[in-house]
Protein backbone atom coordinates (compact mmCIF):
# COMPACT_ATOMS: atom_id res chain seq x y z
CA UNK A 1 100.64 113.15 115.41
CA UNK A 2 98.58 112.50 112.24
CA UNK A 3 97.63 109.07 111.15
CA UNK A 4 99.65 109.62 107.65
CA UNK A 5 102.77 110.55 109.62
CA UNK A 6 102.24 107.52 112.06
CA UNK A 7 101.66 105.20 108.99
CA UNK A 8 105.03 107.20 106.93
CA UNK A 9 106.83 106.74 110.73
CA UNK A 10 105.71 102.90 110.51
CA UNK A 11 106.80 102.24 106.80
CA UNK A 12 110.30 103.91 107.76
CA UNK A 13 110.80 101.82 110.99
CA UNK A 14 110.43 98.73 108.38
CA UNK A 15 113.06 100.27 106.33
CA UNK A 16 115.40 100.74 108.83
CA UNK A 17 115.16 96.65 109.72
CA UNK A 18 115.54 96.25 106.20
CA UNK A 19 118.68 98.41 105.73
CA UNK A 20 120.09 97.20 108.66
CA UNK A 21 119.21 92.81 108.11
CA UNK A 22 120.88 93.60 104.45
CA UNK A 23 123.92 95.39 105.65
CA UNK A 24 124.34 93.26 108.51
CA UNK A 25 124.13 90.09 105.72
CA UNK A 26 126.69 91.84 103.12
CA UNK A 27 128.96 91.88 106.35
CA UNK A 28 128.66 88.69 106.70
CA UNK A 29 128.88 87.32 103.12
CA UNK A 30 132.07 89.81 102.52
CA UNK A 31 134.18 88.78 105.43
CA UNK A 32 132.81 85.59 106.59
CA UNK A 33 133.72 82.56 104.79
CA UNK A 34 130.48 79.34 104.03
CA UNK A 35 130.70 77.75 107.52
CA UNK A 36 133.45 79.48 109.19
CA UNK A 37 133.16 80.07 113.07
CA UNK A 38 133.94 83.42 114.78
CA UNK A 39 133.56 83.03 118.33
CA UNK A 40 132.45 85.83 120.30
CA UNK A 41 131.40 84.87 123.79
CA UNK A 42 131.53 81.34 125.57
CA UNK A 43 127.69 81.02 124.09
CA UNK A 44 127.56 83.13 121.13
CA UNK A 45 129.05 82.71 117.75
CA UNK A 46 129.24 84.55 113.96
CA UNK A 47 129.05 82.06 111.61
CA UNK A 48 127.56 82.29 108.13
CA UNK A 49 125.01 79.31 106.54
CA UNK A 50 122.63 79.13 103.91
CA UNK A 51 119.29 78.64 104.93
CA UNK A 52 117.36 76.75 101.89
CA UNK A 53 114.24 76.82 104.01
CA UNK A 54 111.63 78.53 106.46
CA UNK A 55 112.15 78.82 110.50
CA UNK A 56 114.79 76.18 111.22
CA UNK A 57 115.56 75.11 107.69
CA UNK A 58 112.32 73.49 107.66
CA UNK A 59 110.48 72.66 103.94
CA UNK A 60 113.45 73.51 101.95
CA UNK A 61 112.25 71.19 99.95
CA UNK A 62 109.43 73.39 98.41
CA UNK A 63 112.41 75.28 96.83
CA UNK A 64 113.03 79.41 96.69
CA UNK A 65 110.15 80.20 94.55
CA UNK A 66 107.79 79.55 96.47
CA UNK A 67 108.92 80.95 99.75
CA UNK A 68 109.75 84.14 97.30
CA UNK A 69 105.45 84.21 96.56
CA UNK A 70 105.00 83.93 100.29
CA UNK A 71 107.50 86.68 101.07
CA UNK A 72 106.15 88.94 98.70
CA UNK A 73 102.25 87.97 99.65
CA UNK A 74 103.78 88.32 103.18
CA UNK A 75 104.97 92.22 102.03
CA UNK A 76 101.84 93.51 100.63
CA UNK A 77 99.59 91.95 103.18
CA UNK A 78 101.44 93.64 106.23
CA UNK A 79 101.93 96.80 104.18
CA UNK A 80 98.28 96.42 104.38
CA UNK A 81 97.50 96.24 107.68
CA UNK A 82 100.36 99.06 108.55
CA UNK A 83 97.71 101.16 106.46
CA UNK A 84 94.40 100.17 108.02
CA UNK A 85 95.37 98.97 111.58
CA UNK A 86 97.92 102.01 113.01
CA UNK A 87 97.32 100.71 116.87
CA UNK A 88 99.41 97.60 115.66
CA UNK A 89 101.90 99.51 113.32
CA UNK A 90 104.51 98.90 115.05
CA UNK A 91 104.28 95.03 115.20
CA UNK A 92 103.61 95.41 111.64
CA UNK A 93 106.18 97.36 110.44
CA UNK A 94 108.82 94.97 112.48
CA UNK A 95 107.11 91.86 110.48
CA UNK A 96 107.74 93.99 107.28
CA UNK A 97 111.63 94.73 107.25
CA UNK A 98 111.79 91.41 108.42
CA UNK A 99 110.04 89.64 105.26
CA UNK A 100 111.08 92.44 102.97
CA UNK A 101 114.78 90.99 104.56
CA UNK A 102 114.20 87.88 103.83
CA UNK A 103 112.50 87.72 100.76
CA UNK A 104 115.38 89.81 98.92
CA UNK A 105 117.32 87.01 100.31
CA UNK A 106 115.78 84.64 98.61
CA UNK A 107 115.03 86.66 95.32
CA UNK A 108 119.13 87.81 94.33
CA UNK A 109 120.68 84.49 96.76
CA UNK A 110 118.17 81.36 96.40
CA UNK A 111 118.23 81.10 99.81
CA UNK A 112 118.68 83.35 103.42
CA UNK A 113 121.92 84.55 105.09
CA UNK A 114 121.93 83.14 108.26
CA UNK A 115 124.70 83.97 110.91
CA UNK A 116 123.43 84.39 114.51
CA UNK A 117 124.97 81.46 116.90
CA UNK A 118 123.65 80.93 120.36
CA UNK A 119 124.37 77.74 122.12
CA UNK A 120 124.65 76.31 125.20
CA UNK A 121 127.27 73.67 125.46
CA UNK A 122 127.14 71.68 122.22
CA UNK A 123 123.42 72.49 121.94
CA UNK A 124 123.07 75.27 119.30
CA UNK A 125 119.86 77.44 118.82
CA UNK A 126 119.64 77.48 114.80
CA UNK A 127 121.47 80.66 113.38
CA UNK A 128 119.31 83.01 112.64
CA UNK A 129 119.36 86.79 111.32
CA UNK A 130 118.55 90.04 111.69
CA UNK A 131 115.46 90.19 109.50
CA UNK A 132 114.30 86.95 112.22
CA UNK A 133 114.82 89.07 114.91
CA UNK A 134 112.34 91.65 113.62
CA UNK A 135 109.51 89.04 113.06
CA UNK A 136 109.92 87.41 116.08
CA UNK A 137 109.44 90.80 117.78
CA UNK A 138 106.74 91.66 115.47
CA UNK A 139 104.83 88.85 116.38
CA UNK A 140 106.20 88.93 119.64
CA UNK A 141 103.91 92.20 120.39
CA UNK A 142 100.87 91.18 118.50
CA UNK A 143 100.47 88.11 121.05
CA UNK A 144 101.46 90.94 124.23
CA UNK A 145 98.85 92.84 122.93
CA UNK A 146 96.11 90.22 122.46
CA UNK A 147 96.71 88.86 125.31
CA UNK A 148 96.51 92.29 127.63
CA UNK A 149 93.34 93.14 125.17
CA UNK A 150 92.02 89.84 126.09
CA UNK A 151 92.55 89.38 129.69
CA UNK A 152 91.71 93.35 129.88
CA UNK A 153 88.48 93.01 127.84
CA UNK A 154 88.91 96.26 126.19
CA UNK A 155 90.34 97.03 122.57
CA UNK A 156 92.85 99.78 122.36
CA UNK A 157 92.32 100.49 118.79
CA UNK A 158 93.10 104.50 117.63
């Protein structure tokens, strides 16, 4: 396969994740009322919350704009790398959707739909989304890679 159609395949795997964290987030906002509880399994929940702030509500404080400039810095940095580092792509184009997800969250909301509930007894995991799923697992690979590169001592660049 040619690097342009690995790079197009990359952009449209970051697509996807965004299609799907915005859909899944209409769902939610459409049929889901601010705070109800839909429970699912004995440790799993759909509920729907506003998240003002980064990972775990944390610095809401510094208010929408500026996580909107980080998004968007976020966006054209990855987009970035998708072009110039294609062994990583894929890791990339998860981080993409995700803050491409997130950000248009933030741009037409103020804040993020959040509505992923895992607990344990009365001990909840924050909710989380879709587009948080994707950056996790984006940055989930990059440290599997480094690591194997690392403890391998070779690079498996392309």
């Amino acid at each position: 396969m040619q690097l342009l159609e690995k790079r197009f395949l990359f952009f449209l795997v970051a697509l996807f994740v965004f299609v799907l964290d915005q859909f899944t987030k209409y769902l939610i906002k459409s049929n889901v009322s601010l705070y109800e509880t839909i429970n699912v399994l004995p440790f799993f929940n759909i509920v729907y919350v506003k998240n003002f702030g980064a990972a775990f509500g944390m610095f809401k404080d510094l208010g929408a704009t500026f996580f909107i400039i980080i998004g968007l810095a976020a966006i054209i940095f990855v987009s970035v790398l998708i072009i110039k580092d294609i062994s990583n792509g894929l890791a990339y184009s998860f981080i993409l959707g995700g803050a491409a997800g997130n950000t248009t969250d933030r741009i037409i909301h103020g804040f993020v739909i959040d509505f992923l509930d895992f607990y344990i007894y009365k001990y909840h995991w924050p909710a989380f989304n879709v587009a948080d799923m994707a950056l996790t697992a984006g940055v989930f690979l990059l440290i599997v890679k480094m690591w194997f590169i690392s403890s391998s001592g070779k690079d498996s660049k392309e």
